[in-house]
Protein backbone atom coordinates (compact mmCIF):
# COMPACT_ATOMS: atom_id res chain seq x y z
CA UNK A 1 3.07 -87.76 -37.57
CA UNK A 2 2.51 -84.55 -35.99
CA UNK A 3 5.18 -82.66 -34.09
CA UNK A 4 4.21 -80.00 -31.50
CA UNK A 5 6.79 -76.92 -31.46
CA UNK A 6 6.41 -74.08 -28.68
CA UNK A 7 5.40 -71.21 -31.20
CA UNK A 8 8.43 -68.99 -30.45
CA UNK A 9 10.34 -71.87 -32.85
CA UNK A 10 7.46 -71.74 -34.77
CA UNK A 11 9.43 -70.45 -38.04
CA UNK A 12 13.06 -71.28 -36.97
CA UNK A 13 11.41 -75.67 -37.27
CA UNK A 14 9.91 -74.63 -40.35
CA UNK A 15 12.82 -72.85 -41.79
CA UNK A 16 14.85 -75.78 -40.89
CA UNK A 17 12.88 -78.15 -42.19
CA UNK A 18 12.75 -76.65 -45.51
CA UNK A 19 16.69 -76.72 -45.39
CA UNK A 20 16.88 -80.12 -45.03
CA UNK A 21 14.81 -81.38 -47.80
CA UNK A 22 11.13 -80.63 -46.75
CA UNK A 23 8.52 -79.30 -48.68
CA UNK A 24 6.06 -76.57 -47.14
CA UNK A 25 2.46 -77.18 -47.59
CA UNK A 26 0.05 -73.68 -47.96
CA UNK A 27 -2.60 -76.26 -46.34
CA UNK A 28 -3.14 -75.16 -42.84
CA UNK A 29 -3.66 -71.55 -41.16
CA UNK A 30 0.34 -70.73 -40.60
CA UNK A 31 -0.58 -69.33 -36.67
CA UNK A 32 -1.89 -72.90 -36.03
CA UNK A 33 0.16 -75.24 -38.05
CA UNK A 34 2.61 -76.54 -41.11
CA UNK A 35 2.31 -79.60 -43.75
CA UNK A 36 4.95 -81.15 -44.93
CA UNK A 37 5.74 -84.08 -47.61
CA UNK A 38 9.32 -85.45 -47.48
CA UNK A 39 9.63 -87.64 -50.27
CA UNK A 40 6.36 -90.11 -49.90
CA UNK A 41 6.19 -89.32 -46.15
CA UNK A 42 3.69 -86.21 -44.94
CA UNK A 43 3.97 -85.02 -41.35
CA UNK A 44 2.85 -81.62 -39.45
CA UNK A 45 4.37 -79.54 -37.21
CA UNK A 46 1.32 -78.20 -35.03
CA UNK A 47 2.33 -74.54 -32.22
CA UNK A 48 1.75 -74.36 -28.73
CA UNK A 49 1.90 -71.18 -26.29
CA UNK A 50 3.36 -72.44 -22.72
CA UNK A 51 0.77 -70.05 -20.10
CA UNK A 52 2.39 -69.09 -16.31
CA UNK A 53 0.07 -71.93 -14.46
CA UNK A 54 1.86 -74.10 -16.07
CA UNK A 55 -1.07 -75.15 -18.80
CA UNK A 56 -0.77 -74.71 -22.69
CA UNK A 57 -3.16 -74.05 -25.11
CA UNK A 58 -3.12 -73.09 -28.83
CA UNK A 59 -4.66 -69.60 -28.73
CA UNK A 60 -4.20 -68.85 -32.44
CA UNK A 61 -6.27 -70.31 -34.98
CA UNK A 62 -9.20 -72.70 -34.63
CA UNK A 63 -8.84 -74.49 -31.80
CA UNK A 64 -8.16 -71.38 -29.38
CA UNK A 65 -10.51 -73.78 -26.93
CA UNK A 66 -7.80 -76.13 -26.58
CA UNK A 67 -6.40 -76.13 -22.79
CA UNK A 68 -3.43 -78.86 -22.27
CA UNK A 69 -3.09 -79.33 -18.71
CA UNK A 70 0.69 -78.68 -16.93
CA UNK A 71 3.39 -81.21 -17.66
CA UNK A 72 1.08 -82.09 -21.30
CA UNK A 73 5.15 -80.79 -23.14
CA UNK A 74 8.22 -82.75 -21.58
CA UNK A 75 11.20 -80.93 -20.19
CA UNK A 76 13.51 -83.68 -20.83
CA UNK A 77 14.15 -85.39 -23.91
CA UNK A 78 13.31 -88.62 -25.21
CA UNK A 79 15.02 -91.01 -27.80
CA UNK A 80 13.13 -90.64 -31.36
CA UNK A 81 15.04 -92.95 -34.34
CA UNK A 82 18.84 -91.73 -31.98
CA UNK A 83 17.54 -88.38 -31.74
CA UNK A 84 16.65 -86.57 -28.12
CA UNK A 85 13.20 -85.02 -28.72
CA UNK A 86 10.84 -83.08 -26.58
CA UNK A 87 7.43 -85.68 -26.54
CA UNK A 88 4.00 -84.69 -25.37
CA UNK A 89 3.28 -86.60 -22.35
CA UNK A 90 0.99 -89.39 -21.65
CA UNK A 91 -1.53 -86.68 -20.24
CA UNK A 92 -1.19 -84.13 -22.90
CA UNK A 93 -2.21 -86.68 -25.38
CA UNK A 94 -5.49 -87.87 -23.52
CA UNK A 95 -6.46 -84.65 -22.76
CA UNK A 96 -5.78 -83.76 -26.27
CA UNK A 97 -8.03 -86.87 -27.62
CA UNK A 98 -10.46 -86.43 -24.85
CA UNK A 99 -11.58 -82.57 -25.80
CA UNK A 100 -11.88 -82.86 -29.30
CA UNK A 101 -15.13 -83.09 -29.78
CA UNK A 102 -16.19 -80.61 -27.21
CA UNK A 103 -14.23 -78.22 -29.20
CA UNK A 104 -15.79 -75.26 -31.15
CA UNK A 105 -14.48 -77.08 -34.20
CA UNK A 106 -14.40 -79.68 -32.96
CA UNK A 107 -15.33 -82.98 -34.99
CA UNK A 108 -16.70 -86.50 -33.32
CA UNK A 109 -14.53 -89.09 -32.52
CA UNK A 110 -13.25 -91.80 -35.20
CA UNK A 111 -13.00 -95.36 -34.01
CA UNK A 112 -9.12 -94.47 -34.27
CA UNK A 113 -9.67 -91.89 -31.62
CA UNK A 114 -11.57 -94.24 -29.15
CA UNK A 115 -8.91 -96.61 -29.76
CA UNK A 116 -5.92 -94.48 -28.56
CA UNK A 117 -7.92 -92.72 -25.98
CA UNK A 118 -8.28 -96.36 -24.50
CA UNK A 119 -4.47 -97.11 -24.82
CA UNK A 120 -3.61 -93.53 -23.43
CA UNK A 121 -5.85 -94.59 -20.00
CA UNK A 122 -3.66 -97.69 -19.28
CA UNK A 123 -0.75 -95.80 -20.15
CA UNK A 124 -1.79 -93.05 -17.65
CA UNK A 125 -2.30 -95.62 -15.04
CA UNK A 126 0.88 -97.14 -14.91
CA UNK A 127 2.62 -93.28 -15.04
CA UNK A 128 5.20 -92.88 -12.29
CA UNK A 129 4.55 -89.88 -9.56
CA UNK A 130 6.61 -87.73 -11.77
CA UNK A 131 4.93 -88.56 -14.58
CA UNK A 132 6.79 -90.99 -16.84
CA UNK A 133 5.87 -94.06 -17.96
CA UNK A 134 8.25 -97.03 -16.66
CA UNK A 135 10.04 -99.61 -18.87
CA UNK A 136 7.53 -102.04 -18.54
CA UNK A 137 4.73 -100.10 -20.14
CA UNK A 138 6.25 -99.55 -23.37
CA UNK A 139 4.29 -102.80 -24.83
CA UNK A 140 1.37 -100.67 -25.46
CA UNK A 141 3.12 -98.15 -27.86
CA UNK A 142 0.65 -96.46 -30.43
């Protein structure tokens, strides 16, 4: 699992991460990202820059390239295991999966990638005018 954080918490999520248990991996280019293990369980934190149009992109690192279009980073929470979260929306994800290859290092898509990307369409055409998904289209969780 990969968790986008806004880099101004960038070291405050790692920090706290590492105070509750996790281990830091030296794996990834710290401007761009973090690995973790947690027991058996591995999971990344990944950090954004919000831009004044409203867009984010990751302007750090390797993927500078990457543009995330406005309203790709909730404002309001959602439920993760009883926790409220900030999730990347339905858009953000697509858009994500959808430049990837045209990325300057970039990599082609896996069959994993196709797979979501077709998922993340029928999710996007059932979003709501403001964006969110309704109850009913839950049944095609990833």
């Amino acid at each position: 699992m990969e968790f986008w954080v806004e880099r101004i918490h960038a070291e405050r999520s790692k920090a706290l991460l590492v105070e509750a248990g996790a281990t830091a991996l030296p794996t990834q280019p710290p401007e761009e990202a973090c690995e973790f293990t947690s027991g058996e369980v591995s999971f990344s934190t990944a950090y954004f820059d919000r831009w004044p149009d409203g867009t984010f992109s990751q302007p750090l690192g390797r993927f500078s390239d990457w543009l995330f279009p406005p309203g790709s980073f909730g404002e309001e929470p959602v439920t993760l295991d009883g926790t409220p979260v900030l999730a990347m929306s339905v858009s953000g994800m697509l858009a994500m999966k959808e430049q990837f290859p045209r990325l300057r290092n970039g990599r082609p898509w896996r069959q994993k990638d196709i797979t979501d990307m077709a998922i993340l369409r029928r999710l996007a055409s059932a979003e709501t005018t403001d964006g969110r998904l309704g109850a009913a289209d839950v049944r095609y969780g990833m």
